[in-house]
N, C-alpha and C. Protein backbone atom coordinates (compact mmCIF):
# COMPACT_ATOMS: atom_id res chain seq x y z
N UNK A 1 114.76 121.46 149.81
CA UNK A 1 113.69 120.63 150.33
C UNK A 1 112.59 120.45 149.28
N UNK A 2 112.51 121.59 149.04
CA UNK A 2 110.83 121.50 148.13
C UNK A 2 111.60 120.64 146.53
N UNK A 3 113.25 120.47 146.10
CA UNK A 3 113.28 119.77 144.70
C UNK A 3 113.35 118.39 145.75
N UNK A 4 113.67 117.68 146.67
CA UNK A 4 113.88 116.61 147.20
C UNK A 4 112.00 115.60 147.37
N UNK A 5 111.12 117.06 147.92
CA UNK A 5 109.97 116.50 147.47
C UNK A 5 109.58 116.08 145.75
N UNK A 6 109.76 117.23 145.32
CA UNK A 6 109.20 117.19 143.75
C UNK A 6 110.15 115.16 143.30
N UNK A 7 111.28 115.36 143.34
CA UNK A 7 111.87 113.98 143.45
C UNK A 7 111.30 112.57 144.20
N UNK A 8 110.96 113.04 145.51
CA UNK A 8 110.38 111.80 145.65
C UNK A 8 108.49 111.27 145.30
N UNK A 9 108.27 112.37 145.10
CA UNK A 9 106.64 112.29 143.94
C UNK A 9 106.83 111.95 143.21
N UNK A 10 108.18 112.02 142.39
CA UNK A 10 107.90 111.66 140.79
C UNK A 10 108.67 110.40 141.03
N UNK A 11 109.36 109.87 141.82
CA UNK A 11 109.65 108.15 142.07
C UNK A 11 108.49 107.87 142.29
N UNK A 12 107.93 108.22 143.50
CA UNK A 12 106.31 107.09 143.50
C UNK A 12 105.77 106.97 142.61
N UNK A 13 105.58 108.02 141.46
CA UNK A 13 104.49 108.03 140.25
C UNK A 13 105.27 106.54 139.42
N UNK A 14 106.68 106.53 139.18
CA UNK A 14 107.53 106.09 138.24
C UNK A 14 107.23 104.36 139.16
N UNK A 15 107.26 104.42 140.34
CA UNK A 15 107.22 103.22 140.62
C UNK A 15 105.68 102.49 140.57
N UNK A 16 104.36 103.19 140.24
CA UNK A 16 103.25 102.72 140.55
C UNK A 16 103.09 102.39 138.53
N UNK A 17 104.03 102.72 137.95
CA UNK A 17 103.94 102.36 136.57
C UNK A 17 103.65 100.81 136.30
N UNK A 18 102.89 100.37 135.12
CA UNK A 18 103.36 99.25 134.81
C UNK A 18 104.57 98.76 134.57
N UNK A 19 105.37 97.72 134.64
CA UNK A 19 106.65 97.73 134.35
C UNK A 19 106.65 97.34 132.65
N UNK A 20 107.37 97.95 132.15
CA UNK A 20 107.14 97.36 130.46
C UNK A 20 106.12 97.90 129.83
N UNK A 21 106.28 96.59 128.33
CA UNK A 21 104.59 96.55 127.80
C UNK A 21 104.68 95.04 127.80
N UNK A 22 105.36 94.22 128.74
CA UNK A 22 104.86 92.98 128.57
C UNK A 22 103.36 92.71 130.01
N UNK A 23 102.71 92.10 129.59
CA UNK A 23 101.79 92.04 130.61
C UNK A 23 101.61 90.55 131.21
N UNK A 24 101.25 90.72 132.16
CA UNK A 24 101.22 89.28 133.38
C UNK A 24 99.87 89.09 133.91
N UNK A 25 98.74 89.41 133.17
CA UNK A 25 98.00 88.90 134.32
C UNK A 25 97.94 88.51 135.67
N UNK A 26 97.41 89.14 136.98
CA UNK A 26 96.92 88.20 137.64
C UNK A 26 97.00 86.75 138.01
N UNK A 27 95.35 86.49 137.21
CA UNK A 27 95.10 85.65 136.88
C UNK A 27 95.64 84.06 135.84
N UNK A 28 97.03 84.86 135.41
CA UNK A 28 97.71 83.99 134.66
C UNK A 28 98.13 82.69 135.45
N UNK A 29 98.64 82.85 136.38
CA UNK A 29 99.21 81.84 137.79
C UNK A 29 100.54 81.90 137.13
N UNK A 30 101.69 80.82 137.55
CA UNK A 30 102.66 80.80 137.50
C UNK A 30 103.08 80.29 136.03
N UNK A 31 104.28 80.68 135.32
CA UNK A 31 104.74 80.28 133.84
C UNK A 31 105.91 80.15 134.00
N UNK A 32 106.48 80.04 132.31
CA UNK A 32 108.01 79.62 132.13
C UNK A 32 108.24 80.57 131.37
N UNK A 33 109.66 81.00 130.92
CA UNK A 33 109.70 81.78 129.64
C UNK A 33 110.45 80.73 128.73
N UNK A 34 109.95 80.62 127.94
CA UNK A 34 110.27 79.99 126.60
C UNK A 34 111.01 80.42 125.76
N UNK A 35 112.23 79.93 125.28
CA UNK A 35 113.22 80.70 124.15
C UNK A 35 113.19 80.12 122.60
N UNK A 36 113.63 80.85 122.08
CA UNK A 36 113.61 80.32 120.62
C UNK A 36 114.02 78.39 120.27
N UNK A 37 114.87 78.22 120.83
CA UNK A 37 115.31 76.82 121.00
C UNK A 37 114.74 75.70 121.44
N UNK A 38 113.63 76.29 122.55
CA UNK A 38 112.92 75.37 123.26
C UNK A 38 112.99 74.94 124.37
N UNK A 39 114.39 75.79 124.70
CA UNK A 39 114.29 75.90 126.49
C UNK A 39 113.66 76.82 127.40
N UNK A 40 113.47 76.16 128.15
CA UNK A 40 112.54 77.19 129.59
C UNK A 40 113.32 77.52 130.70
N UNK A 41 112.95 78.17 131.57
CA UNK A 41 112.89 78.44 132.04
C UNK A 41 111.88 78.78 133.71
N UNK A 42 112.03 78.69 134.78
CA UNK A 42 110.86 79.02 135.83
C UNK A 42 110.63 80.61 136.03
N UNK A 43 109.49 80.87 135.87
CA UNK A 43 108.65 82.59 136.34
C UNK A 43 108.57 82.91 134.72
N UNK A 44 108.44 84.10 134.93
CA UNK A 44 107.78 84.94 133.10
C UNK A 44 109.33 85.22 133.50
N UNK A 45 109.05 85.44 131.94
CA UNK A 45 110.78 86.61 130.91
C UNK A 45 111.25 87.92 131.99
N UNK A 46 112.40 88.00 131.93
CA UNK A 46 112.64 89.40 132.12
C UNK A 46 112.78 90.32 130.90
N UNK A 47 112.77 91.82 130.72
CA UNK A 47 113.04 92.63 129.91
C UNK A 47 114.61 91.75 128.97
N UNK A 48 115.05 91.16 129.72
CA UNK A 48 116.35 90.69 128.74
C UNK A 48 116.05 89.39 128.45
N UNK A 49 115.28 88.80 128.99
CA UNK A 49 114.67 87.70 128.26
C UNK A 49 113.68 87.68 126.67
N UNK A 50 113.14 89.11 126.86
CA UNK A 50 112.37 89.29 125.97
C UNK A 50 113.60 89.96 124.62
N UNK A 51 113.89 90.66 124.85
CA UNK A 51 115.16 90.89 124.21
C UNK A 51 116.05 89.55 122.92
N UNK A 52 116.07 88.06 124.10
CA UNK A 52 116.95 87.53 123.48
C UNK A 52 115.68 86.33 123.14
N UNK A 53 114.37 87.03 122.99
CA UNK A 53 113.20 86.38 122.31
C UNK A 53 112.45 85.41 123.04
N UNK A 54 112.63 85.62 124.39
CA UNK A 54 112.36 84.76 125.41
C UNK A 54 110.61 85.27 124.99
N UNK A 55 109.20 84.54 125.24
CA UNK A 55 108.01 84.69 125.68
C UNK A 55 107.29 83.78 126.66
N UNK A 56 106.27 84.60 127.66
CA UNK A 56 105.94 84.25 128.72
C UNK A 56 105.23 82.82 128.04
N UNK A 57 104.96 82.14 129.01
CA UNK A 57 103.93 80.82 128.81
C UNK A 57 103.42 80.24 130.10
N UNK A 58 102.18 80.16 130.14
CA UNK A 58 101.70 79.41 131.13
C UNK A 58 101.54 78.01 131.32
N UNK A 59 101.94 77.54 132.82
CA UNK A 59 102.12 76.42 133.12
C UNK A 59 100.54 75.69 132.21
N UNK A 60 100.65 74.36 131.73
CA UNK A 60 100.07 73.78 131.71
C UNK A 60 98.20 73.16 133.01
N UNK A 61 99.03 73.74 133.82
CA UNK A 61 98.00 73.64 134.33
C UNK A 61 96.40 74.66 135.12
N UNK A 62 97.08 75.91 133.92
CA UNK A 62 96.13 76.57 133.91
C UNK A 62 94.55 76.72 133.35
N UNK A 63 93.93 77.73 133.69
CA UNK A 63 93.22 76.95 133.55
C UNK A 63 92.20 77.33 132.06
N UNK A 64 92.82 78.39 131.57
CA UNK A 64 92.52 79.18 129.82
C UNK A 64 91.43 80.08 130.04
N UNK A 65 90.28 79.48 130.95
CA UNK A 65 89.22 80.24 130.71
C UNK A 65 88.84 81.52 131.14
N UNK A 66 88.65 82.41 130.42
CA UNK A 66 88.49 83.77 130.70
C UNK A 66 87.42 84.07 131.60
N UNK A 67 87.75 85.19 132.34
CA UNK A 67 86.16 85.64 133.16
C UNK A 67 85.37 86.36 132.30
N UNK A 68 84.40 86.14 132.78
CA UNK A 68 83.18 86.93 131.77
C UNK A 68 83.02 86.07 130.34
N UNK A 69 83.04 85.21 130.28
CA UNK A 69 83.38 84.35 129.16
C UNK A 69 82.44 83.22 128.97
N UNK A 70 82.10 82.79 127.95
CA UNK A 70 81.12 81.30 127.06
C UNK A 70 81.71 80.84 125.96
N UNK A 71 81.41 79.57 125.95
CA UNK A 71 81.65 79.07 124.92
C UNK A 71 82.71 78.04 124.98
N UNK A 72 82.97 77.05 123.97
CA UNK A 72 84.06 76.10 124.09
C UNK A 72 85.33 76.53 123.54
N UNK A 73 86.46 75.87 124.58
CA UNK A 73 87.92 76.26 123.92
C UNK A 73 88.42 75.86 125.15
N UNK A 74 89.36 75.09 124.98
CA UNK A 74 90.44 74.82 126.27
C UNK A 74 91.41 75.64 126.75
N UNK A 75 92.20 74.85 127.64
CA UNK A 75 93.20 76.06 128.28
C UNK A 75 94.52 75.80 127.15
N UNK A 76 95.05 76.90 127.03
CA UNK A 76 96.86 76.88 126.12
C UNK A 76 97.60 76.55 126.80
N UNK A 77 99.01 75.89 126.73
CA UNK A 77 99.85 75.21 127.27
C UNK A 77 100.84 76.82 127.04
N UNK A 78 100.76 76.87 125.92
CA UNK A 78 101.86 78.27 125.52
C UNK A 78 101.49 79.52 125.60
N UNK A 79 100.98 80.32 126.16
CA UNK A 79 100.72 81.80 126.17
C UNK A 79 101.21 82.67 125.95
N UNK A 80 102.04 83.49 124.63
CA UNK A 80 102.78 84.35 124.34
C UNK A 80 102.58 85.63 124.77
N UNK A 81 103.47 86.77 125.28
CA UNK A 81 102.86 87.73 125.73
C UNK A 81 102.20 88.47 124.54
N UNK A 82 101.04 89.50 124.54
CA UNK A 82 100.60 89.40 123.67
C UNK A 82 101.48 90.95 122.23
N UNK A 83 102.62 91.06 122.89
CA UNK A 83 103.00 91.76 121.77
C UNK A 83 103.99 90.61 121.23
N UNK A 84 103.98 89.51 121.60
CA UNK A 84 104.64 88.36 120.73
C UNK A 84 105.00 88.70 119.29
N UNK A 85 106.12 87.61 118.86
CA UNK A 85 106.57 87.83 117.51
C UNK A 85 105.31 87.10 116.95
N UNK A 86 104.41 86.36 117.01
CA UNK A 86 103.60 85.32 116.33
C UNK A 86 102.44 85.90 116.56
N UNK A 87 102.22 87.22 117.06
CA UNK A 87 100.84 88.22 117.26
C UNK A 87 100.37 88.69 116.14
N UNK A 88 99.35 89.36 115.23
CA UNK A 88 98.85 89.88 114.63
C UNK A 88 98.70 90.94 113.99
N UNK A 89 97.73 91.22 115.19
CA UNK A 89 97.34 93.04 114.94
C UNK A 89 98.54 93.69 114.97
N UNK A 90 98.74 94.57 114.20
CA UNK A 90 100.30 95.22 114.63
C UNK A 90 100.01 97.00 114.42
N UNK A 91 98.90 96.83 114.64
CA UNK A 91 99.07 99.06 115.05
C UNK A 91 98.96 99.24 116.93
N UNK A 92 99.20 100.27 117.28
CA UNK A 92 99.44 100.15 118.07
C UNK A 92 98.25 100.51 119.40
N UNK A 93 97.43 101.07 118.80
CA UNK A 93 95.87 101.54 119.91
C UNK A 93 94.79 100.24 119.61
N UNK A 94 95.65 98.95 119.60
CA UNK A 94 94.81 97.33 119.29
C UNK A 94 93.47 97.45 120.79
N UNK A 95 92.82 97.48 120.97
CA UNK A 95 91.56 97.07 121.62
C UNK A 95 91.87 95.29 122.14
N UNK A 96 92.08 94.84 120.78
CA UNK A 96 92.32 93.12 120.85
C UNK A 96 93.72 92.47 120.58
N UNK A 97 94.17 91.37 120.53
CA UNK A 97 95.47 90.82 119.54
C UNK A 97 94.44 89.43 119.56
N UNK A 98 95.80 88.27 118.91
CA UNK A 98 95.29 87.50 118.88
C UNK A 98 96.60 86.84 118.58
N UNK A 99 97.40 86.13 118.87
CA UNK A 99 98.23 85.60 118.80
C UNK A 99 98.58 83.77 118.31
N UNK A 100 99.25 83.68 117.51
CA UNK A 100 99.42 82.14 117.21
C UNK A 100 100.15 81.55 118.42
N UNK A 101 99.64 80.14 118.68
CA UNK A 101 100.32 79.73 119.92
C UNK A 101 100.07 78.15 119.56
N UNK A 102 100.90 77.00 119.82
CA UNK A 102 100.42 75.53 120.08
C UNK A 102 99.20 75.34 119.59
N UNK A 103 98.76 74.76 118.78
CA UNK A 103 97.48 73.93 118.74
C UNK A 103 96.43 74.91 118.19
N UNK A 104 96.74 76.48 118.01
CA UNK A 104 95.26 77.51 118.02
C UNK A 104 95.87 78.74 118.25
N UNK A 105 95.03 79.47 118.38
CA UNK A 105 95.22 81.31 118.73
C UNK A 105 95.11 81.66 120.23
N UNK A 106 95.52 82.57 120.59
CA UNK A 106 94.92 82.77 122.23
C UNK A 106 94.49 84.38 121.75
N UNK A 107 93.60 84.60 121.86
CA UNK A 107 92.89 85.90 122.19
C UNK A 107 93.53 86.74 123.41
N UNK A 108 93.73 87.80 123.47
CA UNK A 108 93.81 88.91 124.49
C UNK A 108 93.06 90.12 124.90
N UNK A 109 92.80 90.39 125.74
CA UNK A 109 91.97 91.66 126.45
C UNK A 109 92.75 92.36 126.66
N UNK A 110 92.40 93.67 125.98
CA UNK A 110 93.66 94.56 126.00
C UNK A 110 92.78 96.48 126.91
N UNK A 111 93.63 96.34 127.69
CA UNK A 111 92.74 97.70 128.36
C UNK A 111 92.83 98.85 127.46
N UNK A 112 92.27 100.07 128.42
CA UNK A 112 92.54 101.21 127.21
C UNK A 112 94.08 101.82 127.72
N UNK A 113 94.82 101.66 128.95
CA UNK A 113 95.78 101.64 129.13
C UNK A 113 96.80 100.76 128.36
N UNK A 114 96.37 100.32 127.56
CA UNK A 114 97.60 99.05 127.23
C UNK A 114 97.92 97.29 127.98
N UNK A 115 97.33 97.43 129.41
CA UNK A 115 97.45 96.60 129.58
C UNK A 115 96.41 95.12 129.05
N UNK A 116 96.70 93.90 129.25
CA UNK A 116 96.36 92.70 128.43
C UNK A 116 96.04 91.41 129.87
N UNK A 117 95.64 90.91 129.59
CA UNK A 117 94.73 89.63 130.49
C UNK A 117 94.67 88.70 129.25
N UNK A 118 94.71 87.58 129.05
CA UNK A 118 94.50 86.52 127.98
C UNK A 118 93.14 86.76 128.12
N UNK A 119 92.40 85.94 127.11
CA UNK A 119 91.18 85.92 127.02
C UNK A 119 90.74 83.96 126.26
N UNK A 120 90.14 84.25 125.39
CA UNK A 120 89.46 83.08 125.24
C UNK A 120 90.82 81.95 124.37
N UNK A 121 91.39 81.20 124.39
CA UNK A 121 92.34 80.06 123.28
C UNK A 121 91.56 79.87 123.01
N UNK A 122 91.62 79.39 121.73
CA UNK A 122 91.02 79.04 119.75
C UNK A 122 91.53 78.00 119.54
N UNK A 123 91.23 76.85 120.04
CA UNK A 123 92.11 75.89 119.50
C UNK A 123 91.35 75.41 117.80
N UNK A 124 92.91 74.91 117.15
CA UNK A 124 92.47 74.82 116.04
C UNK A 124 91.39 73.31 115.74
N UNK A 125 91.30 72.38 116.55
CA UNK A 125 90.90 71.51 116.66
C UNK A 125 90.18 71.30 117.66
N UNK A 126 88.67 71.10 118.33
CA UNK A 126 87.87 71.42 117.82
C UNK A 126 87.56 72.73 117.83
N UNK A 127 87.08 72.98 117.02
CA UNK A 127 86.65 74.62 116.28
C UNK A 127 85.67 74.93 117.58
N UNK A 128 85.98 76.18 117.72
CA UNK A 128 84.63 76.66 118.44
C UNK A 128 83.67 76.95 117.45
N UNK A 129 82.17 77.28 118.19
CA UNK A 129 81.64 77.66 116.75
C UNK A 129 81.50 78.92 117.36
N UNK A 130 81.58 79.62 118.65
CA UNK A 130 80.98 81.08 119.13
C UNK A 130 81.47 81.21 120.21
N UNK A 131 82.29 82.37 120.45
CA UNK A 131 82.45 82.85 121.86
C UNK A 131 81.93 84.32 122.06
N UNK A 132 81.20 84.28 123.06
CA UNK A 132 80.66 85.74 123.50
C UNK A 132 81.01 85.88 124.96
N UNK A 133 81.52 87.02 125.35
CA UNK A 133 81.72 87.06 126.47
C UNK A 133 82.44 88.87 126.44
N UNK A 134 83.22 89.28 127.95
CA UNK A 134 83.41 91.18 127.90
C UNK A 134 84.73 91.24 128.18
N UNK A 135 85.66 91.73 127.39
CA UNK A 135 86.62 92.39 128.10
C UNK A 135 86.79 92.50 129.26
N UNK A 136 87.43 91.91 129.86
CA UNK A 136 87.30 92.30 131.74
C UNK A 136 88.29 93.49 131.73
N UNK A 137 89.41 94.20 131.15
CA UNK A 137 89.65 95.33 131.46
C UNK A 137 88.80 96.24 131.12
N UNK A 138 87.95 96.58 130.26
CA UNK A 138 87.26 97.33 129.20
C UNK A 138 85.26 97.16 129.51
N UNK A 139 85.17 96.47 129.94
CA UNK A 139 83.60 95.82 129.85
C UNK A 139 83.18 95.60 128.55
N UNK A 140 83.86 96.15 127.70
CA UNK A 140 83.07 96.27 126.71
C UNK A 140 82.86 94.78 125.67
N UNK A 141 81.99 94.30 125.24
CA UNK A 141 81.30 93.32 124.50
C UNK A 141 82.42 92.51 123.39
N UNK A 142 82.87 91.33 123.38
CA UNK A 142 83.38 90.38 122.73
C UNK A 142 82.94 89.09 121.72
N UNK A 143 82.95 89.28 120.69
CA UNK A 143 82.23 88.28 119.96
C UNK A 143 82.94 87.33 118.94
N UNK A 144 83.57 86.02 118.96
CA UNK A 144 84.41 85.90 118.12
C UNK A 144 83.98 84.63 117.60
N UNK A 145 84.05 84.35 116.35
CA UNK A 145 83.35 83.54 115.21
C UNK A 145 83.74 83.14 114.05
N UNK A 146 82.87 82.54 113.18
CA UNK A 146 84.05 81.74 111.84
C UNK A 146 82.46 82.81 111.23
N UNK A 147 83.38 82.67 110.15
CA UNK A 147 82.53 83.31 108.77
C UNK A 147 83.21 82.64 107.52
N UNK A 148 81.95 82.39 106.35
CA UNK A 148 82.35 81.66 105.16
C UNK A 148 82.75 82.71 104.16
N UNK A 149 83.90 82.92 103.49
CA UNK A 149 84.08 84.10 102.60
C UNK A 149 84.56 83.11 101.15
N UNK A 150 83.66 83.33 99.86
CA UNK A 150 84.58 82.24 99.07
C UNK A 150 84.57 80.60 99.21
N UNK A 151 85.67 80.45 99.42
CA UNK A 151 86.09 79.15 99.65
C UNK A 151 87.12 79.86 101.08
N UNK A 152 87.22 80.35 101.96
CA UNK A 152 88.10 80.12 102.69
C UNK A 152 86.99 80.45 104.31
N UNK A 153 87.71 79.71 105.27
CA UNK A 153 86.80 80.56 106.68
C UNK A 153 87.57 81.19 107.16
N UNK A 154 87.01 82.55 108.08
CA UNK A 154 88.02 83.42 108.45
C UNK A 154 87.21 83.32 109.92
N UNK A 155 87.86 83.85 110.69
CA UNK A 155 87.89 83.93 112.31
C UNK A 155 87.34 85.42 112.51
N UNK A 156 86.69 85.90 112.85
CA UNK A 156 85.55 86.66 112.72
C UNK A 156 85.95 87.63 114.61
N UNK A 157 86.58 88.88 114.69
CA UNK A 157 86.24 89.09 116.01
C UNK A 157 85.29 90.34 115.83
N UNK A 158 84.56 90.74 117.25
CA UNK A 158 83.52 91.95 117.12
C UNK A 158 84.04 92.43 118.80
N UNK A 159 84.29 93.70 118.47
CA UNK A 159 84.34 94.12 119.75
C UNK A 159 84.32 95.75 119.46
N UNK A 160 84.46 96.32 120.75
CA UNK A 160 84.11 97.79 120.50
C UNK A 160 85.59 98.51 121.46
N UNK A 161 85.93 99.82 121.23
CA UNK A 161 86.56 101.05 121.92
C UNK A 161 86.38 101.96 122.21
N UNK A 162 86.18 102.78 122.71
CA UNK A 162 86.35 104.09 123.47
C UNK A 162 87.17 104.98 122.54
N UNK A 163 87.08 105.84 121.52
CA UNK A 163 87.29 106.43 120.63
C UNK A 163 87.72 107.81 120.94
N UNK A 164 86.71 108.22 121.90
CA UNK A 164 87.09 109.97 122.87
C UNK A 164 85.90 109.90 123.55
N UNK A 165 85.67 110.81 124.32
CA UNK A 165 84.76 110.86 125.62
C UNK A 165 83.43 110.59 124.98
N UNK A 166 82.98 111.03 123.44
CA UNK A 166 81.88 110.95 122.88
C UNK A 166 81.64 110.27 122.43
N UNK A 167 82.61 109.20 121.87
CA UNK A 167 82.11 108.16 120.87
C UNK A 167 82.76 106.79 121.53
N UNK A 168 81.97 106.48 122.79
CA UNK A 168 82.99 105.61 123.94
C UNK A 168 82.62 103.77 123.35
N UNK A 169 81.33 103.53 122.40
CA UNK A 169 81.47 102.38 122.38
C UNK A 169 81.66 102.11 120.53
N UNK A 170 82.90 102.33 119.76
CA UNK A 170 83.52 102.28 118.22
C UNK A 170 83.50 101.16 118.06
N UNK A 171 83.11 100.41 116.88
CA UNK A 171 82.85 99.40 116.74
C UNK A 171 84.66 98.99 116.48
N UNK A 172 84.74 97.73 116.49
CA UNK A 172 86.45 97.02 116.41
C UNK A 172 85.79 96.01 115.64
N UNK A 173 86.06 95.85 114.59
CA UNK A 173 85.47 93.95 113.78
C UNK A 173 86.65 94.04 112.98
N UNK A 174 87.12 92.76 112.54
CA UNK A 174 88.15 92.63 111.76
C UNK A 174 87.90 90.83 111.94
N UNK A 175 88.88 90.38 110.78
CA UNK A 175 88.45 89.24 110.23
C UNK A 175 90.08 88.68 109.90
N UNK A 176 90.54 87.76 110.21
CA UNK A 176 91.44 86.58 110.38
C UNK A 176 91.33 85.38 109.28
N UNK A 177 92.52 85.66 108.81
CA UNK A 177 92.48 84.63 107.47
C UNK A 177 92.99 83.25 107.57
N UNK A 178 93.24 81.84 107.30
CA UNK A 178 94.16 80.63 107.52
C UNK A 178 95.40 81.35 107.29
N UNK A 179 95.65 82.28 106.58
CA UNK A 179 97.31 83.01 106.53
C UNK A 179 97.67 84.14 106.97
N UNK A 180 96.50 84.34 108.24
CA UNK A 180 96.92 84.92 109.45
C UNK A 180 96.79 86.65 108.81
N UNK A 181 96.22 86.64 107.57
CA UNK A 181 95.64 88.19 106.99
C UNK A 181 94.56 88.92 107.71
N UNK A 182 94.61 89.84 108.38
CA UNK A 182 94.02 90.68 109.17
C UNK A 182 93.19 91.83 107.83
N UNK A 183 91.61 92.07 108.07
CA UNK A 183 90.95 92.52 107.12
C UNK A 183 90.47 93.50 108.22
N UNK A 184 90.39 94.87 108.37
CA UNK A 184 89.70 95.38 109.30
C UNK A 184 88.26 95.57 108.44
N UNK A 185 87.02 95.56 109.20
CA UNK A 185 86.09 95.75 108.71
C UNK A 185 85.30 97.11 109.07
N UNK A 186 85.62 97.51 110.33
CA UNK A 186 85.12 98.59 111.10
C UNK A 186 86.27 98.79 112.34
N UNK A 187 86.61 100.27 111.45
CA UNK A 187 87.80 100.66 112.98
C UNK A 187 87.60 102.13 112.85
């Protein structure tokens, strides 16, 4: 009796898991999964979709804009999940990503659990000049911007992490190149 309990505790725990590390928002509404070729599909990827390179995308008629959020940028037609092949950041305790998608970047809110909510699209045309707005998993403060370095502009994000119980707001800045070069500035 008492291993039949210990068994069915550790199913509930196993079932209240996230499933994966692909994440779905909420707030995403309904998508397609998209394959390398250019066919879709109706609902997000499964684990074997992702596998055979399938990524989530939201219907077109969503609506991009993040909560807690300012500033100009439309909604993405394509929303990659954000550990996408066309993602960025690539260590693995990311605070942010930022992913290439159609037309611009889509930003992600990434909890301290791992999980992700889209956040602000970047379209490459028209430029934003400033988005400020919070992490809705995280609260914590979002700032993303162009900066002149040289001759080139780089995409500028500012945000903060939770480091250990003492040092809960770490600065996150890092800087985005036209060739998609990630510069950390403060991690």
């Amino acid at each position: 009796m008492k291993k039949f309990l210990i068994l069915t505790i550790f199913a509930a725990l196993i079932g209240a898991l996230p499933s994966a590390v692909f994440a779905h928002g909420s707030s995403e509404g309904e998508g397609d999964c998209k394959f390398p070729d250019g066919t879709l599909t109706p609902g997000h990827c499964s684990t074997a979709d992702h596998g055979r390179g399938g990524h989530d995308t939201q219907s077109p008629s969503g609506s991009g804009n993040p909560p807690g959020g300012s500033g100009s940028g439309g909604g993405s037609g394509t929303t990659p999940v954000y550990t996408g092949m066309d993602c960025h950041i690539t260590h693995a305790a990311r605070p942010a990503q930022i992913c290439s998608v159609e037309e611009g970047l889509q930003y992600w809110f990434i909890g301290a659990d791992g999980s992700a909510q889209p956040g602000p699209f970047l379209p490459d045309s028209p430029r934003i000049t400033r988005y400020e707005g919070t992490n809705s998993l995280t609260g914590k403060a979002v700032v993303i911007d162009y900066v002149e370095e040289g001759d080139k502009t780089l995409l500028r994000v500012s945000t903060f992490y939770p480091d250990n119980e003492y040092d809960t707001n770490k600065p996150y800045i890092f800087t985005l190149d036209p060739g998609y070069t990630v510069t950390y500035i403060s991690w």
